[in-house]
PDB file of N, CA and C in Angstrom:
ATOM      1  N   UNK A   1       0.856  -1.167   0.000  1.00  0.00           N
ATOM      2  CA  UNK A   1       0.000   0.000   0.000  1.00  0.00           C
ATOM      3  C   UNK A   1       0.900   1.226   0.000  1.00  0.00           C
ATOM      4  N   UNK A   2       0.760   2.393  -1.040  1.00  0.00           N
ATOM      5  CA  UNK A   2       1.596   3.289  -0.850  1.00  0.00           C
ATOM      6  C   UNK A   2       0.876   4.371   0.213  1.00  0.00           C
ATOM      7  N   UNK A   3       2.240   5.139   0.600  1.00  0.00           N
ATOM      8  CA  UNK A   3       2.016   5.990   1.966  1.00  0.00           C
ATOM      9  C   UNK A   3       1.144   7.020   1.251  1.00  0.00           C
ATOM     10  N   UNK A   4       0.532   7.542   0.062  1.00  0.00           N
ATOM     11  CA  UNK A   4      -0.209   8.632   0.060  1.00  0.00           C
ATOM     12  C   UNK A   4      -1.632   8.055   0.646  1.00  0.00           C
ATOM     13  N   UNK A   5      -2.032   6.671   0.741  1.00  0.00           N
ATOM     14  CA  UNK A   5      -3.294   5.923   0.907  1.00  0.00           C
ATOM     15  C   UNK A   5      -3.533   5.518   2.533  1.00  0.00           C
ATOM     16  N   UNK A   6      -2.219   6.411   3.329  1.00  0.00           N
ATOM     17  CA  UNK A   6      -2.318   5.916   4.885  1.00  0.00           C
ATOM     18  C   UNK A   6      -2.129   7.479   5.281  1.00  0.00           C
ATOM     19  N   UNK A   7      -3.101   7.335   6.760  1.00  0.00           N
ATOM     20  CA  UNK A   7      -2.858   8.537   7.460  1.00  0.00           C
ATOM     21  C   UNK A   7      -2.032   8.152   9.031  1.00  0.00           C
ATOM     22  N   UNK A   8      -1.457   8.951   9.400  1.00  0.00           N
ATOM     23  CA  UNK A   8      -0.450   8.870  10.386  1.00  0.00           C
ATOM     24  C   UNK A   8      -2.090   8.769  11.538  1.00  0.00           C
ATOM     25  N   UNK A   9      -1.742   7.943  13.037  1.00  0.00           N
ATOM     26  CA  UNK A   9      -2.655   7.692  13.579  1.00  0.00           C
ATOM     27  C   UNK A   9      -2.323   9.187  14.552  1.00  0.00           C
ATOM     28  N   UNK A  10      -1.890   9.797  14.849  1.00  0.00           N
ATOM     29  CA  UNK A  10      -1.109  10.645  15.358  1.00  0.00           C
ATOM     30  C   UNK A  10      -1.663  11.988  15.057  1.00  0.00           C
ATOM     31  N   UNK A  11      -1.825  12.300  13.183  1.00  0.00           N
ATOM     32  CA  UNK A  11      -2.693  13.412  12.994  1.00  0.00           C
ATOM     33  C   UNK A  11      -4.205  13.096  13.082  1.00  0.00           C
ATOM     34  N   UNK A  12      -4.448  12.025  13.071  1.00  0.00           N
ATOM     35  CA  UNK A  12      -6.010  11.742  12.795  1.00  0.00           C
ATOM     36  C   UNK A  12      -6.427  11.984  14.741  1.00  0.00           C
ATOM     37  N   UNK A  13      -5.472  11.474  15.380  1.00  0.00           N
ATOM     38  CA  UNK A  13      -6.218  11.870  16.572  1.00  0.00           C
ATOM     39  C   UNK A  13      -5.778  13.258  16.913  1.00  0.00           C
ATOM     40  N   UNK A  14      -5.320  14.015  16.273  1.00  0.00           N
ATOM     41  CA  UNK A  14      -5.081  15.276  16.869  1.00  0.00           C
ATOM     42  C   UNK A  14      -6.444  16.164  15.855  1.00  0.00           C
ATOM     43  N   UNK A  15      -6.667  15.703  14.849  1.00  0.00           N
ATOM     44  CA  UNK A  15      -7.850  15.820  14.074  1.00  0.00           C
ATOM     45  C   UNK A  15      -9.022  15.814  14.559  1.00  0.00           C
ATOM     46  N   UNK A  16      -9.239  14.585  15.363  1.00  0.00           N
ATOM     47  CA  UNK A  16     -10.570  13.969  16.213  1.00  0.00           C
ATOM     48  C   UNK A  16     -10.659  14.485  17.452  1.00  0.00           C
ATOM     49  N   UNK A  17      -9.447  14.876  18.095  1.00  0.00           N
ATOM     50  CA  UNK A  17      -9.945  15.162  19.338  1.00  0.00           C
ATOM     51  C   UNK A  17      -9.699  13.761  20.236  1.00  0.00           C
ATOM     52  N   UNK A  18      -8.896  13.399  19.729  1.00  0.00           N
ATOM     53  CA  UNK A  18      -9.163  11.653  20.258  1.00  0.00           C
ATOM     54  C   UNK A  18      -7.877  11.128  21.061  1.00  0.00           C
ATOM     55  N   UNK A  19      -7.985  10.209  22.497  1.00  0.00           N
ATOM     56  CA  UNK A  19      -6.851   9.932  22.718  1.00  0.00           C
ATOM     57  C   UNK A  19      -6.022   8.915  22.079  1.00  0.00           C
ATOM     58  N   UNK A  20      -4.726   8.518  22.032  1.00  0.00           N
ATOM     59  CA  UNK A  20      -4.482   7.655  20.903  1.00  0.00           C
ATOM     60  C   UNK A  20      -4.593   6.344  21.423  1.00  0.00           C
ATOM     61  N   UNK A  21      -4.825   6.176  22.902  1.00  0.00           N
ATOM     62  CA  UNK A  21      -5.440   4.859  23.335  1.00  0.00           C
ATOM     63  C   UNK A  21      -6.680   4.211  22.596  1.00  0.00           C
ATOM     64  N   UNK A  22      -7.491   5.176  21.946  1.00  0.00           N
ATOM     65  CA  UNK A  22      -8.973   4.743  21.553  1.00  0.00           C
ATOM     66  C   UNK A  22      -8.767   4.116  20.614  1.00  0.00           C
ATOM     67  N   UNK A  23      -8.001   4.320  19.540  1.00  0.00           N
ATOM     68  CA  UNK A  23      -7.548   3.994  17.951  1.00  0.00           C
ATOM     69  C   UNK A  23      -6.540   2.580  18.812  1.00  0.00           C
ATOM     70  N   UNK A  24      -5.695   2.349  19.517  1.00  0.00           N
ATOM     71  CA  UNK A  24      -4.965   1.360  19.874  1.00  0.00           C
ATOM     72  C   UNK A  24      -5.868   0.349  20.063  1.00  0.00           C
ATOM     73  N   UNK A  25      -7.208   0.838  20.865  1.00  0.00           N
ATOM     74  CA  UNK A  25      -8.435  -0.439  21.814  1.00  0.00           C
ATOM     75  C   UNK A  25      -9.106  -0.836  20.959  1.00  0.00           C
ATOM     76  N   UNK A  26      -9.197   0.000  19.726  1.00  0.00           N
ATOM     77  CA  UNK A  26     -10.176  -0.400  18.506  1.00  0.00           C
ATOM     78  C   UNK A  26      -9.490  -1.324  17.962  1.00  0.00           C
ATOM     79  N   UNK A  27      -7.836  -1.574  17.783  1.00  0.00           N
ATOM     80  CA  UNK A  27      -7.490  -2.123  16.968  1.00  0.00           C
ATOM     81  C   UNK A  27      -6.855  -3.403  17.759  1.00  0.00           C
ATOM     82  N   UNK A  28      -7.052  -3.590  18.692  1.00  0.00           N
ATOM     83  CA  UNK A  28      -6.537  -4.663  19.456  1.00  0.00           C
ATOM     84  C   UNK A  28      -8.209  -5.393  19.618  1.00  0.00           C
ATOM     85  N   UNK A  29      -9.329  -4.781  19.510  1.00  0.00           N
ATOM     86  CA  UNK A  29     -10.121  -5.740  19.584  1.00  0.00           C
ATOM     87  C   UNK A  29     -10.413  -6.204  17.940  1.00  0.00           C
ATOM     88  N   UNK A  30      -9.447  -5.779  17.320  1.00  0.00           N
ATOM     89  CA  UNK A  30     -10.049  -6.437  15.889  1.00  0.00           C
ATOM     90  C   UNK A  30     -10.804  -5.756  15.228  1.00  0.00           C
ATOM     91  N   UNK A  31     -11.631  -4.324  15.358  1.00  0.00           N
ATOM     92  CA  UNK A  31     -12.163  -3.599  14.557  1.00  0.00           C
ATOM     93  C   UNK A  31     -11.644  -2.320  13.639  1.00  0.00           C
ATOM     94  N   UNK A  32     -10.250  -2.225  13.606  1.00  0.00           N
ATOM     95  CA  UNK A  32      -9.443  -1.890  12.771  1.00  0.00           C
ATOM     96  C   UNK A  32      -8.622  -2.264  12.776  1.00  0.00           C
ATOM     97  N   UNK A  33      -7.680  -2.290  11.321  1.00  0.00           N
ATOM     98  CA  UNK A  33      -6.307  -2.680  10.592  1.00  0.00           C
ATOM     99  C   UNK A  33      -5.611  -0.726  11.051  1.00  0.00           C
ATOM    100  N   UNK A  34      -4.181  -1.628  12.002  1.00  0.00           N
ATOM    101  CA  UNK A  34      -3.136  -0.465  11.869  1.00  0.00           C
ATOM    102  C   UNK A  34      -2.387  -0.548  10.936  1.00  0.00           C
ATOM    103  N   UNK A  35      -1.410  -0.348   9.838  1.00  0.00           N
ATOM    104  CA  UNK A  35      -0.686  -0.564   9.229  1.00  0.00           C
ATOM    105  C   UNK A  35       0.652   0.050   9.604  1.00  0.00           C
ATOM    106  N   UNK A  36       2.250  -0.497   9.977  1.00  0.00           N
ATOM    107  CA  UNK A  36       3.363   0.125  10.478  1.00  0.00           C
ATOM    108  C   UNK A  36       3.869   0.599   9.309  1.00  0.00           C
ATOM    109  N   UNK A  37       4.209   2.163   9.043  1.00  0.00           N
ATOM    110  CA  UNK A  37       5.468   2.550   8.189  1.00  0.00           C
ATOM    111  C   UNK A  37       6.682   2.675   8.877  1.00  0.00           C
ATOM    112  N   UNK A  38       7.500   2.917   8.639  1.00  0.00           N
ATOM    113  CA  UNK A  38       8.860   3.415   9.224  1.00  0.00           C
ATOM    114  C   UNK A  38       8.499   3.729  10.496  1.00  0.00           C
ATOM    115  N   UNK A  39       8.282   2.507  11.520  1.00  0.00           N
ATOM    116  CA  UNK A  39       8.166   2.804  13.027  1.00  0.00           C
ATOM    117  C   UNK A  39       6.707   3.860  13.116  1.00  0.00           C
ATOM    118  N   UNK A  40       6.011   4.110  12.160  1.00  0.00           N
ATOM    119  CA  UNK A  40       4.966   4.927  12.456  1.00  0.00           C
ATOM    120  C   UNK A  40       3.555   4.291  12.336  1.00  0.00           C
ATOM    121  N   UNK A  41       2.761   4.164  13.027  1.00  0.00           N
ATOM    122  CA  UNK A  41       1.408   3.659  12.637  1.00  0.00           C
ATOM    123  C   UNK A  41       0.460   5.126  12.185  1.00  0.00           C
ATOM    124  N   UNK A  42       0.165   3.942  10.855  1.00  0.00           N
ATOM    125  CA  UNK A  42      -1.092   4.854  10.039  1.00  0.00           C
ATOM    126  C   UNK A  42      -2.043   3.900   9.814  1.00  0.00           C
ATOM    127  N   UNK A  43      -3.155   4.494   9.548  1.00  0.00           N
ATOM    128  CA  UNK A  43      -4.468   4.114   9.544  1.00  0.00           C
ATOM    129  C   UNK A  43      -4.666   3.699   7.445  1.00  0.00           C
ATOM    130  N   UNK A  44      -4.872   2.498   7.062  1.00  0.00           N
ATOM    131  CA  UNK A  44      -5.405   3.304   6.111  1.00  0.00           C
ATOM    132  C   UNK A  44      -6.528   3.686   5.504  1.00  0.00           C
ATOM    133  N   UNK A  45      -6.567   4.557   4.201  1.00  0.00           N
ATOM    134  CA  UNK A  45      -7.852   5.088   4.265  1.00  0.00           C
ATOM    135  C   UNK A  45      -9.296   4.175   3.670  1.00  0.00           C
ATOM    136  N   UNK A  46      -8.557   3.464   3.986  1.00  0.00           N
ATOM    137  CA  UNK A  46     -10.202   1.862   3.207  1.00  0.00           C
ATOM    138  C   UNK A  46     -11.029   1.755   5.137  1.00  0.00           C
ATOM    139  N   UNK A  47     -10.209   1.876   6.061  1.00  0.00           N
ATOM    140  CA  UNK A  47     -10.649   2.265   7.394  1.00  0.00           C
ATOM    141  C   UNK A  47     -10.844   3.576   7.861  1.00  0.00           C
ATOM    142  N   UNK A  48     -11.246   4.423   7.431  1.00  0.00           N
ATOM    143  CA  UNK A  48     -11.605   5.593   7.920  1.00  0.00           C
ATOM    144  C   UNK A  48     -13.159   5.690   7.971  1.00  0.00           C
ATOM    145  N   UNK A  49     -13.884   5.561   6.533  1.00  0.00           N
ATOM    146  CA  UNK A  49     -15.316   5.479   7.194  1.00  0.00           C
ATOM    147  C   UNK A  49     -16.393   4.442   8.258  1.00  0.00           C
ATOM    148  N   UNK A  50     -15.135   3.222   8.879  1.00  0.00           N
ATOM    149  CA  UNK A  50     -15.297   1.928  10.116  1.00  0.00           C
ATOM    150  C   UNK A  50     -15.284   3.349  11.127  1.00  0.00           C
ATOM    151  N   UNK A  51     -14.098   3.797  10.928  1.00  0.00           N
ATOM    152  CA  UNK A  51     -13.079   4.567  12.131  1.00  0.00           C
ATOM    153  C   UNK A  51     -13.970   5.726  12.435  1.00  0.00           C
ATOM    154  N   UNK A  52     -14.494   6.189  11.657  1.00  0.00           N
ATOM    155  CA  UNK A  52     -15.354   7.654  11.777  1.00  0.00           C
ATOM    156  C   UNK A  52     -16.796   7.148  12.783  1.00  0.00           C
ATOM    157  N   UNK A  53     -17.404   6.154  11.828  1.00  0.00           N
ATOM    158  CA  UNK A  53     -19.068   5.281  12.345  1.00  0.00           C
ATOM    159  C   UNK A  53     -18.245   5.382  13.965  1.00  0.00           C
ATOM    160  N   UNK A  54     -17.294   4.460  14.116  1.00  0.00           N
ATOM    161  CA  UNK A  54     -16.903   4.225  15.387  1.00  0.00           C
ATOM    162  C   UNK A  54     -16.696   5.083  16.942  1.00  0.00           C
ATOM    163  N   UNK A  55     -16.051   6.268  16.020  1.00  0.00           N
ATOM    164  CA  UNK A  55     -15.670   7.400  16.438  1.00  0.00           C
ATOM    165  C   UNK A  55     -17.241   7.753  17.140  1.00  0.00           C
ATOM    166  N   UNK A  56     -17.802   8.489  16.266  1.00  0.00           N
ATOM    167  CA  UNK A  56     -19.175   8.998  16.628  1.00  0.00           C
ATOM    168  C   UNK A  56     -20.131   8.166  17.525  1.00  0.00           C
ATOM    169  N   UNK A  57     -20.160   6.920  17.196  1.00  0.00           N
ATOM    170  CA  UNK A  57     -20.986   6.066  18.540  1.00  0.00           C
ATOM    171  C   UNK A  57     -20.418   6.211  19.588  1.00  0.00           C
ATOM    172  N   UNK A  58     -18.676   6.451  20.095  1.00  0.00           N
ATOM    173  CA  UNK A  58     -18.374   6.807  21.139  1.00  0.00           C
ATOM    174  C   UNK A  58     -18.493   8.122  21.779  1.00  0.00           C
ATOM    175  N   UNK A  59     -18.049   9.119  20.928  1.00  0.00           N
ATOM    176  CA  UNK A  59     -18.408  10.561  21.399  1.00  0.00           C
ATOM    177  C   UNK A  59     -19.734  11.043  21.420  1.00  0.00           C
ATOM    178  N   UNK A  60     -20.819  10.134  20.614  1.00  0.00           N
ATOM    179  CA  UNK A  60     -22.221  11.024  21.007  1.00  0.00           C
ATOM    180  C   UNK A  60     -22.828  10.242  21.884  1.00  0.00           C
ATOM    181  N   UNK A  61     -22.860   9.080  21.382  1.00  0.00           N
ATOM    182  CA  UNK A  61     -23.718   7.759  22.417  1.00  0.00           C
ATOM    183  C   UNK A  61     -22.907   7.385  23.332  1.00  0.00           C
ATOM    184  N   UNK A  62     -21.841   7.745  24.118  1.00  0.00           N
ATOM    185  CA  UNK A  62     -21.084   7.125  24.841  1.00  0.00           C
ATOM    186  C   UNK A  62     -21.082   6.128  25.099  1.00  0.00           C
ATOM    187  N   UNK A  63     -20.450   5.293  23.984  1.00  0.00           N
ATOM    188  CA  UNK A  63     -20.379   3.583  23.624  1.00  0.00           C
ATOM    189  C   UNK A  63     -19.103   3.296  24.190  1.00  0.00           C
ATOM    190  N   UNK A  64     -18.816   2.121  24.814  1.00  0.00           N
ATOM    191  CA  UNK A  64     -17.166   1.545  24.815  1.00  0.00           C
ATOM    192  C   UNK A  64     -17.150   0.619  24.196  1.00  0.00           C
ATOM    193  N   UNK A  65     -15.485   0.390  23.606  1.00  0.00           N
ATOM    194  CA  UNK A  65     -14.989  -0.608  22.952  1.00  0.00           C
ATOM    195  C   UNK A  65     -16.148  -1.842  23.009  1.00  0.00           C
ATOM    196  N   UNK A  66     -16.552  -2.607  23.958  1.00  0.00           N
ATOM    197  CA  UNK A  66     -16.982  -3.528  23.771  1.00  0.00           C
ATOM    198  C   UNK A  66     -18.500  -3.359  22.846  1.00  0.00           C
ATOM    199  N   UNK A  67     -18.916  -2.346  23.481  1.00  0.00           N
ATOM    200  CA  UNK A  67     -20.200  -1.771  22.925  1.00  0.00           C
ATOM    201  C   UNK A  67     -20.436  -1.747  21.283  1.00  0.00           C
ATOM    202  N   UNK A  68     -19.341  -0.974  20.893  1.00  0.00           N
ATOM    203  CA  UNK A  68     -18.891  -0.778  19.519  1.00  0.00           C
ATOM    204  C   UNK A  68     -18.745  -2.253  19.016  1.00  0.00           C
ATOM    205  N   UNK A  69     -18.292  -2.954  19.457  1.00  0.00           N
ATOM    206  CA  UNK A  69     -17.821  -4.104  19.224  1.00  0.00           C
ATOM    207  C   UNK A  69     -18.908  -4.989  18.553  1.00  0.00           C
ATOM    208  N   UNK A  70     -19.742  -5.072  19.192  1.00  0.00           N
ATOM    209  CA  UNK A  70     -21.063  -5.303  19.186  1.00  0.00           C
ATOM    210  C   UNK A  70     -21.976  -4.600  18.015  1.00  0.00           C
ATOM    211  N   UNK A  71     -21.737  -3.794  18.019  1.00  0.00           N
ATOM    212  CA  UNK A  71     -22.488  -2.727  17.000  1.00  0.00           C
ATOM    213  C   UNK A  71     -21.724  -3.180  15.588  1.00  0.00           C
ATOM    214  N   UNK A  72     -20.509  -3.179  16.037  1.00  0.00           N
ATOM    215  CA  UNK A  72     -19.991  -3.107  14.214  1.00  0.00           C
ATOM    216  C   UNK A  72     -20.515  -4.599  13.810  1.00  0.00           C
ATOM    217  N   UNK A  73     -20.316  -5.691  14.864  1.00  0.00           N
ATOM    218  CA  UNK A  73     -20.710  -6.758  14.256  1.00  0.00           C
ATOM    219  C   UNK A  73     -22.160  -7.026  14.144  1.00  0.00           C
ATOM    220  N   UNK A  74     -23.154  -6.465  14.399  1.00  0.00           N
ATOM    221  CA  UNK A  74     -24.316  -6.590  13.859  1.00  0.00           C
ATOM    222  C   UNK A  74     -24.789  -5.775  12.448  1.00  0.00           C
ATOM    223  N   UNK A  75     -24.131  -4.332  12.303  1.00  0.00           N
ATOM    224  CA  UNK A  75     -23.705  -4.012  11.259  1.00  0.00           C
ATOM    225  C   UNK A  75     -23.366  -5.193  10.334  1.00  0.00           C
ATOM    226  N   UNK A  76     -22.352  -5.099  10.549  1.00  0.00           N
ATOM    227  CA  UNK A  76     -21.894  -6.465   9.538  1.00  0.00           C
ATOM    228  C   UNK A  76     -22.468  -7.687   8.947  1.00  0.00           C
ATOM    229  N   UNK A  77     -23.555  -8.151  10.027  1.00  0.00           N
ATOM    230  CA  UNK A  77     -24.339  -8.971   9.430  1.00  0.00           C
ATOM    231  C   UNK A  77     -25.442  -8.330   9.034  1.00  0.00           C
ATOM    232  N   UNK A  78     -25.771  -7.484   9.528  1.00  0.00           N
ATOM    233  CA  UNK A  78     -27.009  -6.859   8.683  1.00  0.00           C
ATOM    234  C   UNK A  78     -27.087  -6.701   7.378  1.00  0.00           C
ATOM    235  N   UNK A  79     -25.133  -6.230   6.973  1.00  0.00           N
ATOM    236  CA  UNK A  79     -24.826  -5.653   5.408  1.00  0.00           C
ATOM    237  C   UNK A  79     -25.050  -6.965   4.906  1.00  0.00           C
ATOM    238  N   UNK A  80     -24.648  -7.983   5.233  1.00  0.00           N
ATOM    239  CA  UNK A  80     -24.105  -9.177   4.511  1.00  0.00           C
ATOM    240  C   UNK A  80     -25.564 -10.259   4.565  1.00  0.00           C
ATOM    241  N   UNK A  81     -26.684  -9.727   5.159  1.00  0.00           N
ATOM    242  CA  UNK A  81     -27.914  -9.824   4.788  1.00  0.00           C
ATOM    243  C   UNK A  81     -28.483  -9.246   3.260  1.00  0.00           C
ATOM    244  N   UNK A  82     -28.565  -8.105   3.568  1.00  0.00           N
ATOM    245  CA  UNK A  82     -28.894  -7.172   2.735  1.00  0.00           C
ATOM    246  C   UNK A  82     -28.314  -7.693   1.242  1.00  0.00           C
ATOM    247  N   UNK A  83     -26.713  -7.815   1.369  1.00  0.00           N
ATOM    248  CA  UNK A  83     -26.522  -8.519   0.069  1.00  0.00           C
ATOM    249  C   UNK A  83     -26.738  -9.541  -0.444  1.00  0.00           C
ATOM    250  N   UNK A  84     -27.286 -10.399   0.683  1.00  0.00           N
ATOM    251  CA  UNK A  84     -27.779 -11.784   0.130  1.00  0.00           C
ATOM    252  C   UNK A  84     -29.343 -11.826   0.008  1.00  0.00           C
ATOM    253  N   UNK A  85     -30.015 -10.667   0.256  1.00  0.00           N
ATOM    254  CA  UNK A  85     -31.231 -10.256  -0.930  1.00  0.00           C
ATOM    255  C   UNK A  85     -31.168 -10.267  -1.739  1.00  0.00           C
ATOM    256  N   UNK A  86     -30.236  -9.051  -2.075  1.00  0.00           N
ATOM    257  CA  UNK A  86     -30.016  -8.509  -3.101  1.00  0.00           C
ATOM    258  C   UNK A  86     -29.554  -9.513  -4.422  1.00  0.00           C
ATOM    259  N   UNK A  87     -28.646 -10.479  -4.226  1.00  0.00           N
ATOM    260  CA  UNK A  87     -28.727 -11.297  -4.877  1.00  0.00           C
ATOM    261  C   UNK A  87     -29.597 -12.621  -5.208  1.00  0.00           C
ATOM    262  N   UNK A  88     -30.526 -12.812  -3.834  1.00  0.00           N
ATOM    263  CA  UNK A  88     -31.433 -13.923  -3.999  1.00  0.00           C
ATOM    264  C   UNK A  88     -32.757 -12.655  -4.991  1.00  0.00           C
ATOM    265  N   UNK A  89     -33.012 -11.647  -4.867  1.00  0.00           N
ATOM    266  CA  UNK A  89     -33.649 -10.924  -5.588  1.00  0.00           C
ATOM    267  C   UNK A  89     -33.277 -10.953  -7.201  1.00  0.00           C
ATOM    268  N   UNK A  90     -32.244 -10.936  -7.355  1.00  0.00           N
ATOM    269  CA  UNK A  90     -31.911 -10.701  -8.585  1.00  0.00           C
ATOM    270  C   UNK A  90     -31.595 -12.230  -9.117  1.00  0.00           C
ATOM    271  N   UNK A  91     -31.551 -13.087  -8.566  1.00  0.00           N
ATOM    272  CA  UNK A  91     -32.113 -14.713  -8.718  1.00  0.00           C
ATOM    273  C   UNK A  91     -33.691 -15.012  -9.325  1.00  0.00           C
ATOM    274  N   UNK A  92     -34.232 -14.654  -8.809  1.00  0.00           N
ATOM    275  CA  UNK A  92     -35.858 -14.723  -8.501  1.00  0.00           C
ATOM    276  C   UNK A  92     -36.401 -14.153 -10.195  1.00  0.00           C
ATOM    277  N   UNK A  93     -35.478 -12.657 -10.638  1.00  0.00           N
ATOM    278  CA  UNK A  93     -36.116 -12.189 -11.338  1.00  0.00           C
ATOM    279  C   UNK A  93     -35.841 -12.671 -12.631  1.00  0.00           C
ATOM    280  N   UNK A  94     -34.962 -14.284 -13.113  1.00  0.00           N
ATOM    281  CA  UNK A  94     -34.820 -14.864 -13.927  1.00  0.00           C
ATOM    282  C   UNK A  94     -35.805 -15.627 -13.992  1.00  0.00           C
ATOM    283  N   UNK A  95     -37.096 -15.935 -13.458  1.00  0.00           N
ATOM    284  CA  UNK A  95     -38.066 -16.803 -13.182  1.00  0.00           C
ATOM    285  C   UNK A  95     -38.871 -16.141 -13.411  1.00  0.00           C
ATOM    286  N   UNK A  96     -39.050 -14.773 -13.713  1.00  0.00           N
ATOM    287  CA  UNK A  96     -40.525 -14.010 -13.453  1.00  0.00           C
ATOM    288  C   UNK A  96     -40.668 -13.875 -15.037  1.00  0.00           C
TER     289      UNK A  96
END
């Protein structure tokens, strides 16, 4: 991945307002990829709109890690519902 496609975790929490423990707890429970450059962790940007959803359930809803945790993975199956409509739909309409 080239470095124009990663953000330093460092400006993004000075960006957010965020301590850099939060981005560490997110990513030790598995709901984001850190990526190391040269001794530096950056985020990259295919995780920023996880990182943002995430962000905001903690600062407005005062969610914790585990909370979130929870959330993204029902998210997740919800999406991965949705697409398996979407394709049993578009199954269906070879029959009609």
């Amino acid at each position: 991945m080239s470095a124009k496609h990663l953000i330093k975790t460092t400006d993004f929490c000075v960006y957010h307002q965020l301590e850099h423990t939060f981005i560490t707890d997110l990513q030790e429970a598995g709901l984001i990829k850190i990526t190391i450059v040269n001794q530096t962790s950056c985020i990259p940007d295919t995780e920023l709109h996880k990182l943002e959803r995430m962000i905001r359930l903690h600062n407005e809803l005062d969610i914790n890690i585990a909370g979130i945790e929870a959330i993204t993975h029902l998210i997740e199956r919800i999406e991965n519902i949705q697409e398996e409509m979407r394709l049993l739909k578009n199954s269906l309409k070879v029959y009609e």
